[in-house]
C-alpha atoms as a PDB file:
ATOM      1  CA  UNK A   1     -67.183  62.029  82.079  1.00  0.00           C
ATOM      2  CA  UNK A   2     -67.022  65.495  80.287  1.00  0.00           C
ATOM      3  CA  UNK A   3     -66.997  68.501  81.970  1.00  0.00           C
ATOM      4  CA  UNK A   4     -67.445  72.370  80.896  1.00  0.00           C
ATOM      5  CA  UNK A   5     -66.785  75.212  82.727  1.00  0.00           C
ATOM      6  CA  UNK A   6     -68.028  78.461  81.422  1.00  0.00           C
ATOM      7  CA  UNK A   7     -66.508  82.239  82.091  1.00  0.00           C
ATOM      8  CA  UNK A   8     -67.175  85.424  81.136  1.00  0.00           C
ATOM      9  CA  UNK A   9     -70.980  86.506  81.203  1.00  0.00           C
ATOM     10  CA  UNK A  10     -71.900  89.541  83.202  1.00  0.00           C
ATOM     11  CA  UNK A  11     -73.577  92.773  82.544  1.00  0.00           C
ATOM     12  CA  UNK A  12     -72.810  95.417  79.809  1.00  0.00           C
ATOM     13  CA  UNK A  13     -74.465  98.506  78.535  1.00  0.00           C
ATOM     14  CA  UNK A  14     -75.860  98.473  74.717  1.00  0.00           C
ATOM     15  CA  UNK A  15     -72.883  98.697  72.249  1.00  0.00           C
ATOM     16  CA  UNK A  16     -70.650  96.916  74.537  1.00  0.00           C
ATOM     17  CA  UNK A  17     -68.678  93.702  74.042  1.00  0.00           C
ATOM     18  CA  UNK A  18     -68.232  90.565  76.175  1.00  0.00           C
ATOM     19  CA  UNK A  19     -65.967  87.375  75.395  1.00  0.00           C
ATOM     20  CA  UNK A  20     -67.291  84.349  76.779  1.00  0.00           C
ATOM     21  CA  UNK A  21     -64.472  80.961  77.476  1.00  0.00           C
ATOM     22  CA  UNK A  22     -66.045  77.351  77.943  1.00  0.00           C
ATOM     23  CA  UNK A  23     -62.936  74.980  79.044  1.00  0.00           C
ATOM     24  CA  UNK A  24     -63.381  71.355  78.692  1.00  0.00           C
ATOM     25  CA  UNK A  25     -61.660  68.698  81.300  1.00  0.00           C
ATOM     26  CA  UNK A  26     -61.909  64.586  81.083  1.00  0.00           C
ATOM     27  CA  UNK A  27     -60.387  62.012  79.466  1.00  0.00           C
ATOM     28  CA  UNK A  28     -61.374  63.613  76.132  1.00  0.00           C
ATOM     29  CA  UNK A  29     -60.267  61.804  72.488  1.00  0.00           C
ATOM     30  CA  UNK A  30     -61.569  63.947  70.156  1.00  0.00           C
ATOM     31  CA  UNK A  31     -64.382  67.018  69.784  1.00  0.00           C
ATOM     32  CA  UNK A  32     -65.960  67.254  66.933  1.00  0.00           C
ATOM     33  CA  UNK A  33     -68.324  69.964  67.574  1.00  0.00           C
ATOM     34  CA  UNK A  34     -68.447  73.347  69.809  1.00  0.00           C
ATOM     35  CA  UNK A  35     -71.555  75.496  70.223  1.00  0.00           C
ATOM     36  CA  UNK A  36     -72.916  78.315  72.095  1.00  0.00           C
ATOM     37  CA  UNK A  37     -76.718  77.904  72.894  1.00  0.00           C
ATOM     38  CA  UNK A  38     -78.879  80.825  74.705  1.00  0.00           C
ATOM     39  CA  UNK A  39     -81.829  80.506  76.441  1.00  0.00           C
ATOM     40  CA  UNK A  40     -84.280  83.194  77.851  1.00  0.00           C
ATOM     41  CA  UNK A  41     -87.176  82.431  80.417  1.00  0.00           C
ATOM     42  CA  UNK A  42     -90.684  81.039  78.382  1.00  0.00           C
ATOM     43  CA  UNK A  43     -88.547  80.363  75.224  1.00  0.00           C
ATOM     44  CA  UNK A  44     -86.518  77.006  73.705  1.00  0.00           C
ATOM     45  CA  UNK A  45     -82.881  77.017  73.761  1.00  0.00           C
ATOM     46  CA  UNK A  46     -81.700  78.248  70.165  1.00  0.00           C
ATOM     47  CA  UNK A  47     -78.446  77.482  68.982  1.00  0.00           C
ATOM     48  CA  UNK A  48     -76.087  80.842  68.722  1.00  0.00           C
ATOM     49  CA  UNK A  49     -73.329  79.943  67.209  1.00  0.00           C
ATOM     50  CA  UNK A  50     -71.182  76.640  66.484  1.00  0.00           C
ATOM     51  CA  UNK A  51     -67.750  75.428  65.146  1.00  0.00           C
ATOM     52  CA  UNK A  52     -66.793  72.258  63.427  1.00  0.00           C
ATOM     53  CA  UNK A  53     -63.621  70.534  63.863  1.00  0.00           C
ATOM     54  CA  UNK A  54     -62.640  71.044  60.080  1.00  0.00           C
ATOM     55  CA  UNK A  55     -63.104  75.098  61.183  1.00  0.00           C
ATOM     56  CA  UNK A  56     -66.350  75.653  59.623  1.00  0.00           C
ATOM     57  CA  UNK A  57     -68.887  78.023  61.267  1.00  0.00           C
ATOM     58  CA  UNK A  58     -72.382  78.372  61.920  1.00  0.00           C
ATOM     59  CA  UNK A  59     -74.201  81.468  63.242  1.00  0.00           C
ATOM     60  CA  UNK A  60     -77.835  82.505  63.946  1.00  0.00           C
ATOM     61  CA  UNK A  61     -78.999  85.096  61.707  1.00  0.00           C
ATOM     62  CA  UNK A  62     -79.563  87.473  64.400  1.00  0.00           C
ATOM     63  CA  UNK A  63     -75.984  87.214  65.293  1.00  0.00           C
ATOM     64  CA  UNK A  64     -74.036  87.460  62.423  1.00  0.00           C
ATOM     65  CA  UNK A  65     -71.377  89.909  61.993  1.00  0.00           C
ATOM     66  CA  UNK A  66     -71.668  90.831  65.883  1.00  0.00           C
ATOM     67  CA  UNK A  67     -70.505  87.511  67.132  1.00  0.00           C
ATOM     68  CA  UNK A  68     -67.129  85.581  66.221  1.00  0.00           C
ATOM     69  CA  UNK A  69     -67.226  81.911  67.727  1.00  0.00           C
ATOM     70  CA  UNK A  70     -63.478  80.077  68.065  1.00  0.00           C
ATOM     71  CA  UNK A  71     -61.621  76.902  69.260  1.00  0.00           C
ATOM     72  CA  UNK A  72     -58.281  76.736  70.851  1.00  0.00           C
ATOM     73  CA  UNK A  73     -57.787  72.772  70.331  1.00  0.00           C
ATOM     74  CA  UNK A  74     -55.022  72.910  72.613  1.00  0.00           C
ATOM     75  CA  UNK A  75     -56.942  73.974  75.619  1.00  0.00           C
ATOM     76  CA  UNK A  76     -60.308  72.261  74.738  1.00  0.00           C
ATOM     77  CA  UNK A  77     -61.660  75.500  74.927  1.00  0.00           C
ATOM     78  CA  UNK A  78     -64.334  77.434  73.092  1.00  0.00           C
ATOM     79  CA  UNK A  79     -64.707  81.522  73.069  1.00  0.00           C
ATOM     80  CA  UNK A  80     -67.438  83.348  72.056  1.00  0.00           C
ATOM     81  CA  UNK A  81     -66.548  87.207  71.200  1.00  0.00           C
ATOM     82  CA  UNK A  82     -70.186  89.390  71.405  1.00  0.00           C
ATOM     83  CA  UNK A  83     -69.524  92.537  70.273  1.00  0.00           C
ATOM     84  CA  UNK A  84     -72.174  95.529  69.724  1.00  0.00           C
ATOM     85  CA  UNK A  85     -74.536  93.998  72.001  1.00  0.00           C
ATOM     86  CA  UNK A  86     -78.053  94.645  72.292  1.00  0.00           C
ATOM     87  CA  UNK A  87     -80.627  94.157  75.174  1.00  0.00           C
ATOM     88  CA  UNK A  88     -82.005  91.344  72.943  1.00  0.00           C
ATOM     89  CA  UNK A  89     -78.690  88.995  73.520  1.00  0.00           C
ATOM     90  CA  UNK A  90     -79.827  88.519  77.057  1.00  0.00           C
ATOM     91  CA  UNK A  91     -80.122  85.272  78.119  1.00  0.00           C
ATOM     92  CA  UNK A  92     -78.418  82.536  80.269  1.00  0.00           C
ATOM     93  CA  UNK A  93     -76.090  81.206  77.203  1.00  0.00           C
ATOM     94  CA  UNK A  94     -74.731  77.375  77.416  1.00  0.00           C
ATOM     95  CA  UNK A  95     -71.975  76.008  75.824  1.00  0.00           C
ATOM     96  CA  UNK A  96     -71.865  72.195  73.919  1.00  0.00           C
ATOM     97  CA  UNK A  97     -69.283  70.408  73.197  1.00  0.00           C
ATOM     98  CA  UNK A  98     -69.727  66.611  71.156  1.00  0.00           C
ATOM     99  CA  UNK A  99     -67.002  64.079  70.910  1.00  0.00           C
ATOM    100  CA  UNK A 100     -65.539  61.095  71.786  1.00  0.00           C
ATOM    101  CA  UNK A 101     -64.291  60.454  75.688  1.00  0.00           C
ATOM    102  CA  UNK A 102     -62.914  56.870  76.672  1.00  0.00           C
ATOM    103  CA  UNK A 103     -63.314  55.842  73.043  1.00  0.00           C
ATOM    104  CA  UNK A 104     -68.031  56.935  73.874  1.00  0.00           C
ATOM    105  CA  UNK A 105     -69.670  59.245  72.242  1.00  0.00           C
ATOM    106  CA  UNK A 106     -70.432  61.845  74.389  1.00  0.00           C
ATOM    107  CA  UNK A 107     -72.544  65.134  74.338  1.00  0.00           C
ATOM    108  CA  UNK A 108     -72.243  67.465  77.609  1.00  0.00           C
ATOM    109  CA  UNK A 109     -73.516  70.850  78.346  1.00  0.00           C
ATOM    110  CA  UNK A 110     -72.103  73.780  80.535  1.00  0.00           C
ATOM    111  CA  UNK A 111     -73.483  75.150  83.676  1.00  0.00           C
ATOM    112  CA  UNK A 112     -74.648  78.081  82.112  1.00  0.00           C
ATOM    113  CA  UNK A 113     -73.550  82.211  81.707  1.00  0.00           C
ATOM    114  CA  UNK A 114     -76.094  84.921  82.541  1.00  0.00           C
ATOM    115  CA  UNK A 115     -75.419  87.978  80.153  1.00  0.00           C
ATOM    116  CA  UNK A 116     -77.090  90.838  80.587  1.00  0.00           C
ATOM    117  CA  UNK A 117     -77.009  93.671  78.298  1.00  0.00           C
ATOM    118  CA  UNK A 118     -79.059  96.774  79.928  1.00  0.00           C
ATOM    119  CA  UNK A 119     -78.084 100.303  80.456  1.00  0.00           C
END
């Protein structure tokens, strides 16, 4: 069994930054793929950003060039750097992490982040 433990979320004034960590633990082979999701109350989770395990990137277009999504292999570990935020980015934001544990597929979800951006 996968687990992820998210850090980081919090509140921040308009303009500000926040850096989000989501640490994976298990008996993990391999990841192939870590996202950040973000979901706000009435609305479907939408995917924020993502990263590849060749290093290739994926953002949503309201996020680009604010955002910077990275993978510390190492520590199984996924950041997400917000910068210039905007009242908009609030939501509860999950991260995803797909791979292979005990030689399964597996596809596991964190607990969840609330980040609020309000003045």
């Amino acid at each position: 069994q996968v687990q992820l433990v998210e850090s980081g979320g919090g509140l921040v004034q308009p303009g500000g930054s926040l850096r989000l960590s989501c640490a994976a633990s298990g008996s993990i082979f391999s990841i192939n793929v870590m996202g950040w999701y973000r979901q706000t109350p009435g609305k479907e989770r939408e995917l924020v950003a993502r990263i590849i395990s060749g290093g290739n990137t994926n953002y949503a277009d309201s996020v680009k060039g604010r955002f910077t999504i990275s993978r510390d292999n190492a520590k199984n570990t996924v950041y997400l750097q917000m910068n210039s935020l905007k009242p908009e980015d609030t939501a509860v934001y999950y991260c995803n992490f797909q791979g292979v544990a005990r030689w399964t597929p597996f596809d596991s979800w964190g607990q969840g982040t609330q980040v609020t951006v309000s003045s």
